[in-house]
Protein backbone atom coordinates (compact mmCIF):
# COMPACT_ATOMS: atom_id res chain seq x y z
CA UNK A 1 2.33 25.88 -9.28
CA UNK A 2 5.82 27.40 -9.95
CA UNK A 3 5.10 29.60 -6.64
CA UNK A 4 3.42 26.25 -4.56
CA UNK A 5 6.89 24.83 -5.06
CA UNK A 6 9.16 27.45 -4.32
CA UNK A 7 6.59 27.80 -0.67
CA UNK A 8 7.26 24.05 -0.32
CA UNK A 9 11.22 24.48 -0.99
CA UNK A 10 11.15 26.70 1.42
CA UNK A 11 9.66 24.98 4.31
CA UNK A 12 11.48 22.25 3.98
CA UNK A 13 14.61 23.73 4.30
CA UNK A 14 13.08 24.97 7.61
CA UNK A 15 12.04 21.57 8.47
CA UNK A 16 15.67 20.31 7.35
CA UNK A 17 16.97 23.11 9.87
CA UNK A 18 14.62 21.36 12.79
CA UNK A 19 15.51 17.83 11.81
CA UNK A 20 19.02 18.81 12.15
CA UNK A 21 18.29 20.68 15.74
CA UNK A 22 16.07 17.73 16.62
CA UNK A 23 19.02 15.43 16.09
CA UNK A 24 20.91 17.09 18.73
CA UNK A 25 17.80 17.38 21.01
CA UNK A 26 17.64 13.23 20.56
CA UNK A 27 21.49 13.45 21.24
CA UNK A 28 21.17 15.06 24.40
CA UNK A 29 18.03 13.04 25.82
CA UNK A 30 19.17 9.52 25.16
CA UNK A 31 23.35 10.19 25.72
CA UNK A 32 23.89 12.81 27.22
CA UNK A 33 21.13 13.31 29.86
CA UNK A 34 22.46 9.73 31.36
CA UNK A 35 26.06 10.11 31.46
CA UNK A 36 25.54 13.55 32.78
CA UNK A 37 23.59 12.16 35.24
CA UNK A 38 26.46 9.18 35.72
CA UNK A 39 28.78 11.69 35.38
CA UNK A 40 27.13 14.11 38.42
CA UNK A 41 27.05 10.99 41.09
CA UNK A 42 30.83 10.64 39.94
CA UNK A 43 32.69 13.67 39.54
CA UNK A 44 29.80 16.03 41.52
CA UNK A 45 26.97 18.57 40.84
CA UNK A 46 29.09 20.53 39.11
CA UNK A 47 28.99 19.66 35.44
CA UNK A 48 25.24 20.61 36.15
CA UNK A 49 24.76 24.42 35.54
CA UNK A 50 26.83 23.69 32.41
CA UNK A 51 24.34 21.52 31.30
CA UNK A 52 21.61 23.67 31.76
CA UNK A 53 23.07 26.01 29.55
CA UNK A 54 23.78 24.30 27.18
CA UNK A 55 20.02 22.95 27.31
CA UNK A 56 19.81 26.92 27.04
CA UNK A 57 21.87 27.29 23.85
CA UNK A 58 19.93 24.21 22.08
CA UNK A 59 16.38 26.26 22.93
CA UNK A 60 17.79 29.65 22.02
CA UNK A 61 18.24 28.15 18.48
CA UNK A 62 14.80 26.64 18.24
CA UNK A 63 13.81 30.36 19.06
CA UNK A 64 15.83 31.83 16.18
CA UNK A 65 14.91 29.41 13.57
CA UNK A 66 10.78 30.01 14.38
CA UNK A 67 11.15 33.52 14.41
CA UNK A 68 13.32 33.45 10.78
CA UNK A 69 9.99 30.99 9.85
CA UNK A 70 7.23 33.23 11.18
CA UNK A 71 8.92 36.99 11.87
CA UNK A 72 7.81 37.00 15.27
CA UNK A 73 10.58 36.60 18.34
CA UNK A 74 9.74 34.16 21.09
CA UNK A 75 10.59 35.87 24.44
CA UNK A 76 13.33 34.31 26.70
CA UNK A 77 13.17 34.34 30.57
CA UNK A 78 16.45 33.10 32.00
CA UNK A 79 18.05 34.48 35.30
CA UNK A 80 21.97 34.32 34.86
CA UNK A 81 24.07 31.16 36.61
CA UNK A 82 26.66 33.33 38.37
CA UNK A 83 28.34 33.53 41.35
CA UNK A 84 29.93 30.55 43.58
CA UNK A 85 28.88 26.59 42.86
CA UNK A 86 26.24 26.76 45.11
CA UNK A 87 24.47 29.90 43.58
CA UNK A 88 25.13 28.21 40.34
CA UNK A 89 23.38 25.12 41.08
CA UNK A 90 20.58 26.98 42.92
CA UNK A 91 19.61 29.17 39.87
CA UNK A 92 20.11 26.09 37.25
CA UNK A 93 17.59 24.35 39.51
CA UNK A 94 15.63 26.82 40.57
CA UNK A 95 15.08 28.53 37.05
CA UNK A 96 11.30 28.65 35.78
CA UNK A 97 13.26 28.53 32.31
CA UNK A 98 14.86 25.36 33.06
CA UNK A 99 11.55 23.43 33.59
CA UNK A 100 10.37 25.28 30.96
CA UNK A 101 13.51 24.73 28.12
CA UNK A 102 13.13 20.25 29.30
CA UNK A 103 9.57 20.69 28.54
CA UNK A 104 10.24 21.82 24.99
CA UNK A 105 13.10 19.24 24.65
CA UNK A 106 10.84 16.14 25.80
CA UNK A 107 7.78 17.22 23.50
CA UNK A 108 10.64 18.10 20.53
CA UNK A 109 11.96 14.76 20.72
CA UNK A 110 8.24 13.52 19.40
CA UNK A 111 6.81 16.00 17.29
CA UNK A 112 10.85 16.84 15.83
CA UNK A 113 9.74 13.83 13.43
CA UNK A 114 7.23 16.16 11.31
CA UNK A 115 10.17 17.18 8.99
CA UNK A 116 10.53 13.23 8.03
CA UNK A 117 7.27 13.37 6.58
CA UNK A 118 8.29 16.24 4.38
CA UNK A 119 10.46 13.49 2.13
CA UNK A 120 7.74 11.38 1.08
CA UNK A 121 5.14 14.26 0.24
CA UNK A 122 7.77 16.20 -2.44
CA UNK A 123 7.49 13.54 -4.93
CA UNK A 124 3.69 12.59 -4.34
CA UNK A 125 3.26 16.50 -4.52
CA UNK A 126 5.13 16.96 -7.95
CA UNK A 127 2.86 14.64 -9.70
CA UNK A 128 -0.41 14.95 -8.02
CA UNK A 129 -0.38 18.67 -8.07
CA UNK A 130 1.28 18.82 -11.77
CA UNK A 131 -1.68 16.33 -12.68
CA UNK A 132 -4.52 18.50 -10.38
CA UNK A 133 -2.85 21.94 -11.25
CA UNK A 134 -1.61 21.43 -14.77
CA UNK A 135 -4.73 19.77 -16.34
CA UNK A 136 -7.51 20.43 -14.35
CA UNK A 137 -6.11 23.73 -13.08
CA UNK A 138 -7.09 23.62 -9.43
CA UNK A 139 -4.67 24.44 -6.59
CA UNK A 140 -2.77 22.54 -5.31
CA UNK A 141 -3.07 20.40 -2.55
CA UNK A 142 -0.30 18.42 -1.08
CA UNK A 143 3.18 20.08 -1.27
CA UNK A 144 0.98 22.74 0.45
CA UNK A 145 1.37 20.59 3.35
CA UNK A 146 4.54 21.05 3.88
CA UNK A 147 4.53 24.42 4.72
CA UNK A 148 1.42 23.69 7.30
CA UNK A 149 4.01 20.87 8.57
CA UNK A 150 6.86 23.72 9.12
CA UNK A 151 3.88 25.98 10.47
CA UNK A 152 2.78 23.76 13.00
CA UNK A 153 6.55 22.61 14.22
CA UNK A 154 6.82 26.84 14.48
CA UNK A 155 3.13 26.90 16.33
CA UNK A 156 4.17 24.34 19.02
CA UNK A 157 7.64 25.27 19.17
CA UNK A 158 6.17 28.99 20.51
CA UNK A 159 3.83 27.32 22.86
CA UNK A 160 6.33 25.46 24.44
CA UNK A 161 9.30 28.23 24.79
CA UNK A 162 7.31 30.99 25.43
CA UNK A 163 8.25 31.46 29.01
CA UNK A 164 5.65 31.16 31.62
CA UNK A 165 4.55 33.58 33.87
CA UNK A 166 6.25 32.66 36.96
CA UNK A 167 9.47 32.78 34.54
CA UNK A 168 9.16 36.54 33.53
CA UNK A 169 7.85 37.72 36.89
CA UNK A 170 11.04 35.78 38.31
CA UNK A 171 12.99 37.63 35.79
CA UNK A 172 11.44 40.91 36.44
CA UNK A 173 12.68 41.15 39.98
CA UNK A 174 15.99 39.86 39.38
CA UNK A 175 15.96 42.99 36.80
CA UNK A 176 14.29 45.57 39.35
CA UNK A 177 17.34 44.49 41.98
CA UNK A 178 19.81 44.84 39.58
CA UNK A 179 18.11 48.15 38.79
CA UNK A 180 17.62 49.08 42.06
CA UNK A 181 21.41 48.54 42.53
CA UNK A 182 22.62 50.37 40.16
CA UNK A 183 19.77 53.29 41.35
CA UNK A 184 21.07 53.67 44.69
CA UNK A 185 24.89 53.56 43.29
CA UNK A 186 24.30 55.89 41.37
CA UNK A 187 22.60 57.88 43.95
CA UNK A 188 25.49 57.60 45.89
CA UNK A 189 27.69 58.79 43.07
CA UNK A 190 25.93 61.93 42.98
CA UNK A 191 24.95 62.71 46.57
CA UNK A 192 28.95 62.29 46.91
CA UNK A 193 30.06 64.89 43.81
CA UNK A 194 27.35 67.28 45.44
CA UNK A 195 29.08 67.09 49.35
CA UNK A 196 33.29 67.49 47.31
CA UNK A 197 31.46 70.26 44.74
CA UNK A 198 30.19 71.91 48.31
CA UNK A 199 33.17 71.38 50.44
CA UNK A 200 35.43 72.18 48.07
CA UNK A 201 34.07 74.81 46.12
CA UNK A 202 31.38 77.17 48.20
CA UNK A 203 32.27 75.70 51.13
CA UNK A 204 35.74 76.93 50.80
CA UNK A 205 34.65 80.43 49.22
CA UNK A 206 32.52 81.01 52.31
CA UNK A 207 34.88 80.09 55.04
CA UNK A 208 37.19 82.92 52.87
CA UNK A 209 34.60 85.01 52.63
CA UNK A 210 33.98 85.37 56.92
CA UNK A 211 37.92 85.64 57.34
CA UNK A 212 37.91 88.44 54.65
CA UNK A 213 34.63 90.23 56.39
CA UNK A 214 36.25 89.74 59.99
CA UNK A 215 39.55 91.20 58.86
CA UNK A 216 38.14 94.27 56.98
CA UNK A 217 36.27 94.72 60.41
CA UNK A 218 39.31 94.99 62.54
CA UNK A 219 41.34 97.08 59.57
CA UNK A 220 38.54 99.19 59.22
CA UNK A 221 39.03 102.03 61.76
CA UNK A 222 42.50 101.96 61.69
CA UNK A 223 43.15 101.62 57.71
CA UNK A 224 39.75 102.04 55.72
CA UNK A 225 41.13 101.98 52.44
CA UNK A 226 42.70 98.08 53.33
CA UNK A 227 39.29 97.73 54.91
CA UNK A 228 37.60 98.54 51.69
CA UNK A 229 39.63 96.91 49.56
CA UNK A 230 39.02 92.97 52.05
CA UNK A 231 35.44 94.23 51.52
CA UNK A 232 35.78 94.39 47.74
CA UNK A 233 37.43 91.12 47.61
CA UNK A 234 34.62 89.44 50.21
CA UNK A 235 31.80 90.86 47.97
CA UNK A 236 33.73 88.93 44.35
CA UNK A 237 33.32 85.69 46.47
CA UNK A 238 30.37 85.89 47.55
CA UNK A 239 29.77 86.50 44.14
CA UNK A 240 31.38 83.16 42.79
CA UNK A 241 30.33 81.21 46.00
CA UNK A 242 26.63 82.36 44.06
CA UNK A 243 27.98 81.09 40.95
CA UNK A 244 28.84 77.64 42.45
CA UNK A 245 26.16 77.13 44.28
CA UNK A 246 23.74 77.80 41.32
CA UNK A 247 25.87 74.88 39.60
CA UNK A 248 25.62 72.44 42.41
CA UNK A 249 21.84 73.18 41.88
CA UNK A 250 21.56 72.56 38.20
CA UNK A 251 23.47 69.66 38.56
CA UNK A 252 20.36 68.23 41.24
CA UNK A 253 16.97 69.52 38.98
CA UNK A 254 17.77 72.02 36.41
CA UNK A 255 15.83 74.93 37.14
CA UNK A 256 15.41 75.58 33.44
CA UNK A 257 13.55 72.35 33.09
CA UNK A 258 10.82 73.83 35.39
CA UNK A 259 10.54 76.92 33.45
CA UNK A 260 11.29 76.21 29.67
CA UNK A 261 10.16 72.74 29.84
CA UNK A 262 12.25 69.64 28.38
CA UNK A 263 12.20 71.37 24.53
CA UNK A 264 13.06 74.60 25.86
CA UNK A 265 16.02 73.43 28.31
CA UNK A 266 17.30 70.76 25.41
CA UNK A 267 17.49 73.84 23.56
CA UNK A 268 19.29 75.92 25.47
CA UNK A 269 21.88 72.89 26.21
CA UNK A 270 22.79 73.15 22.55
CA UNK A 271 22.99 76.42 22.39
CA UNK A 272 25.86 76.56 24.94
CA UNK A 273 27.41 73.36 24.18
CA UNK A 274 29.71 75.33 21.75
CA UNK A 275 28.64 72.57 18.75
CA UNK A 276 25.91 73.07 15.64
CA UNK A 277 23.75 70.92 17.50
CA UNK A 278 20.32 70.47 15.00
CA UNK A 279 17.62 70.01 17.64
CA UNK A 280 14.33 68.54 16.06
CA UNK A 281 11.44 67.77 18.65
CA UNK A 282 8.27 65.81 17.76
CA UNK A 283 5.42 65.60 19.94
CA UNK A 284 6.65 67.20 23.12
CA UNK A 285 5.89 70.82 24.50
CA UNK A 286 7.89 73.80 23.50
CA UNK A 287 6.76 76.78 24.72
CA UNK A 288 8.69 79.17 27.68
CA UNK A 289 5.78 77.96 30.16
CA UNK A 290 6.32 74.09 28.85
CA UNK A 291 3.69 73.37 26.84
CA UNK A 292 3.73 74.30 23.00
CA UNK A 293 1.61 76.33 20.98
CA UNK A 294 0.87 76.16 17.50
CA UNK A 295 -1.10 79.63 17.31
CA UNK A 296 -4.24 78.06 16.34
CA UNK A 297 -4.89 77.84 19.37
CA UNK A 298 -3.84 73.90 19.59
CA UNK A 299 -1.56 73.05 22.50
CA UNK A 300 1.25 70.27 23.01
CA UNK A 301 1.15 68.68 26.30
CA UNK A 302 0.92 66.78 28.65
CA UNK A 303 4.76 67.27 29.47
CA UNK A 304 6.69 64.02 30.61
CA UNK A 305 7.30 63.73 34.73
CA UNK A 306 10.18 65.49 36.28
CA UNK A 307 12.26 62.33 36.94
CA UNK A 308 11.92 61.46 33.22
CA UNK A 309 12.33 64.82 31.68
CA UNK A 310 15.44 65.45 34.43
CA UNK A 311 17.01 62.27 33.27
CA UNK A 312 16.54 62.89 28.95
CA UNK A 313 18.14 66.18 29.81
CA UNK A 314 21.38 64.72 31.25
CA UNK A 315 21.09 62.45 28.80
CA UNK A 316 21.86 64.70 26.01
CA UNK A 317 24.00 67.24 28.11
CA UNK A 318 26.27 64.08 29.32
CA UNK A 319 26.33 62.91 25.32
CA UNK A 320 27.14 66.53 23.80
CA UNK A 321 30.08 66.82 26.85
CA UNK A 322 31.64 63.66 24.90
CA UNK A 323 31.15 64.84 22.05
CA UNK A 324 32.51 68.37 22.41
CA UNK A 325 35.82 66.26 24.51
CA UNK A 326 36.34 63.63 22.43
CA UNK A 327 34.52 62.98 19.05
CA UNK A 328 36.42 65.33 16.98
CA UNK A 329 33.49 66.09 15.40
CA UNK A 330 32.08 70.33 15.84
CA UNK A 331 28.18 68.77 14.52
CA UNK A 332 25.57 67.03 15.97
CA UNK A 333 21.81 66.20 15.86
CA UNK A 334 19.33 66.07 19.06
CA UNK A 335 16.20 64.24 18.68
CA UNK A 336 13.14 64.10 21.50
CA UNK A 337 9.97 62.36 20.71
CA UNK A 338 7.21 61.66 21.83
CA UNK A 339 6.12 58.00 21.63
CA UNK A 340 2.82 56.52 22.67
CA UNK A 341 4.36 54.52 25.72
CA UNK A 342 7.07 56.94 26.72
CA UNK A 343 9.90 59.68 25.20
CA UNK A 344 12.60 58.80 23.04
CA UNK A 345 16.09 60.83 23.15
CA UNK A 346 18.81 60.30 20.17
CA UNK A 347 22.01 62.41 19.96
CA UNK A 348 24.12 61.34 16.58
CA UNK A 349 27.22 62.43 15.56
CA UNK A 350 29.80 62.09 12.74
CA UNK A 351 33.17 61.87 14.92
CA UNK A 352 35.68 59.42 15.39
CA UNK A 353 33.25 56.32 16.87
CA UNK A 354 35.13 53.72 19.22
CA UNK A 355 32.59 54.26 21.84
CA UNK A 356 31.82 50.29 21.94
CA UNK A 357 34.89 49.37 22.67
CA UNK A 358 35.45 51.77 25.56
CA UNK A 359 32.01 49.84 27.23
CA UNK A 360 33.47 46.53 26.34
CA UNK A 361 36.81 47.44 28.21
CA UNK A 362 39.16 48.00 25.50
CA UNK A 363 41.40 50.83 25.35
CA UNK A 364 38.77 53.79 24.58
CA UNK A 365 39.50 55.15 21.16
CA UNK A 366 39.52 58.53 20.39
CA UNK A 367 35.87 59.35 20.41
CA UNK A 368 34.52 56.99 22.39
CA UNK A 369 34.40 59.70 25.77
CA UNK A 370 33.53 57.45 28.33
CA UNK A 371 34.62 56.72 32.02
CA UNK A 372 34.97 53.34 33.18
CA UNK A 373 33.88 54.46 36.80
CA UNK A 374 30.03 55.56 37.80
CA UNK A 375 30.63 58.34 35.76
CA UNK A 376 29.90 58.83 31.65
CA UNK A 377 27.96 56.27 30.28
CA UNK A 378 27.63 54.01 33.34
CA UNK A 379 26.12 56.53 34.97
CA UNK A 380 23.52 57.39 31.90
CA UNK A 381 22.75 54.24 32.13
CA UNK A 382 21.61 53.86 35.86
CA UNK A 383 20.18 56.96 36.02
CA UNK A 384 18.00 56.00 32.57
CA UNK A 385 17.56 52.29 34.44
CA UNK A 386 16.13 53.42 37.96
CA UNK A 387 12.95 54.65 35.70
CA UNK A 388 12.99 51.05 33.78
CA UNK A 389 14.49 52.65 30.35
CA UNK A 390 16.92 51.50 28.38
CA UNK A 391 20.36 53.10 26.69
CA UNK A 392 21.38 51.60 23.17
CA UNK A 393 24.82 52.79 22.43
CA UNK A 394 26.03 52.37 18.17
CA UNK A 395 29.60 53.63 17.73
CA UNK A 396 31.50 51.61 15.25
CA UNK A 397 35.58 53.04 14.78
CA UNK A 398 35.39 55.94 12.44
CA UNK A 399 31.84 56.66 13.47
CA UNK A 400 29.32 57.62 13.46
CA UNK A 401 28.39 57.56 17.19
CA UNK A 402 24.22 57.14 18.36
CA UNK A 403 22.86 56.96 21.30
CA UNK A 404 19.55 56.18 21.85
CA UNK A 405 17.35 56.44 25.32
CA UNK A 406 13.69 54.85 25.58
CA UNK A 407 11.99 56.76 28.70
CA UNK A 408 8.57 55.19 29.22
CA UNK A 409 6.17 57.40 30.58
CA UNK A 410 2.23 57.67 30.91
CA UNK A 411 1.16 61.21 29.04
């Protein structure tokens, strides 16, 4: 009995919670639907996007308060009311969430009532269920049904929010253009650094390079030691023009990757990042050829495709750069594993944080190391986006800093 009531307490504080929200839903039907509807032939369309959301805010707590009752979250499909007035009022329209959020909000104002019926049940339930439970020691039966009231107000509540399929494949291309943008941006980006890396560095060592060769040709029958010495000089160049051009290549596809695999390269990252950089792999190959072996004659593998292990790998070589510039910290850990829908890449370390509010646009702090351009984490970010991942960034001031790429992949 004692544990029947404290069940029954506790619904009905989550039926108070939707009485209260209910209220608000009756508000908005009966007031404010009509004088925003006056209000709209009066003053103009305007005022309607902000309606919508806040139709949005009143459905987004609905969502949280069924999935405090039942643990489970109720997926949200919105596409964002941006741009000029007459984008705005196109997308508040034109949502599949709109139609979706009213449907909830018309049904809510009936079935919103359940949590009145909670008040007459509590003191039926005390004495029928202290008379069935206490003396003939059954269960009991009534204040149980308050918690199937708050369990059906959850049930339809997740029917009716759950956004319909025209919703999420609406806001799954919204998503892949926004993706796609940022893709091709950051395609840009790079195809740009590549052309200044090769006009100004190899380009630039090779154009020495000829003069050097075509003066030691005309110095070299009448002064072969000057000749020699223009031929010394052409061959150093040539040598660094190498040395450039092998970094303009590693900066496309790593050749490493290729030959070590995504372990093996990760590895070698660390080792020349000048940190103590712990690198623990689960799951993945880590052999020289790519794929691991255990020596009983058990194999990791499949490895991940290029594009994902090329992108995990500047992943952690663009988060151990900001870490060895501006953490302050000389330690930290590497993580790749392998998960059943794709590869997971952490990087941790104990430095001075502030990366959060570098994203948000404040003043970066000391170890936050990012770039507000395409570059640093923006860039991370499209790169890890254009393959439909996603980049979680923790890095409270005083640390510690985590990032966190999901890479799904089929193995």
């Amino acid at each position: 009995m004692p544990r029947t009531v404290l069940q029954a307490a506790r619904a009905t504080v989550q039926l108070a919670r939707a009485a209260i929200l209910g209220f608000f839903s009756y508000l908005f039907i009966t007031v404010l639907l009509f004088t925003g509807a006056v209000t709209v032939l009066l003053v103009g369309a305007g005022i309607l996007p902000e309606t919508v959301l806040l139709v949005r805010r009143l459905a987004g707590a609905k969502r949280r308060q069924v999935a405090e009752w039942t643990g489970r979250e109720i997926p949200e499909a919105y596409l964002p009311i941006t741009g000029t007035l007459r984008q705005r009022l196109r997308t508040a329209v034109g949502d599949p969430g709109t139609r979706t959020d009213l449907r909830w909000m018309i049904a809510y104002y009936v079935y919103g009532l359940l949590a009145l019926l909670a008040v007459p049940l509590w003191p039926v339930g005390l004495v029928v269920d202290g008379v069935w439970c206490g003396l003939l020691r059954r269960r009991a039966i009534v204040l149980p049904l308050i918690v199937r009231l708050a369990d059906l107000d959850a049930a339809w509540s997740t029917a009716l929010l759950k956004p319909s399929r025209k919703a999420r494949l609406t806001e799954r291309v919204e998503e892949l253009t926004e993706t796609r943008a940022g893709a091709i941006a950051a395609h840009g980006a790079e195809l740009r650094r590549i052309e200044r890396d090769l006009h100004d560095g190899t380009q630039a060592r090779l154009v020495s390079l000829s003069l050097r060769i075509g003066l030691a040709k005309r110095m070299y029958d009448g002064d072969p030691v000057a000749a020699r010495k223009l031929l010394d000089d052409a061959q150093d160049q040539a040598e660094e023009a190498l040395t450039e051009l092998r970094h303009v290549v590693r900066g496309i596809h790593p050749p490493i990757l290729t030959d070590r695999g995504l372990a093996g390269a990760v590895r070698a990252l660390a080792a020349s990042s000048g940190l103590d950089v712990t690198v623990t792999v689960t799951g993945l190959a880590d052999g020289d050829d790519g794929y691991g072996d255990h020596g009983d004659g058990r194999r990791d593998g499949p490895r991940a495709p290029a594009a994902v292990e090329a992108a995990a790998y500047f992943a952690v070589a663009e988060t151990l750069t900001n870490v060895a510039r501006h953490s302050g910290s000389d330690r930290a850990e590497v993580r790749l594993d392998r998960t059943a829908t794709g590869l997971r890449v952490r990087v941790r370390d104990e430095g001075e944080g502030g990366a959060e509010h570098a994203l948000a646009g404040a003043a970066p702090g000391a170890g936050s190391g990012l770039e507000p351009g395409g570059s640093g984490l923006l860039g991370l970010r499209r790169r890890v986006a254009a393959l439909d991942g996603t980049v979680i960034l923790t890095s409270p001031v005083g640390g510690p800093t985590v990032i966190e790429v999901e890479l799904p992949c089929v193995w």
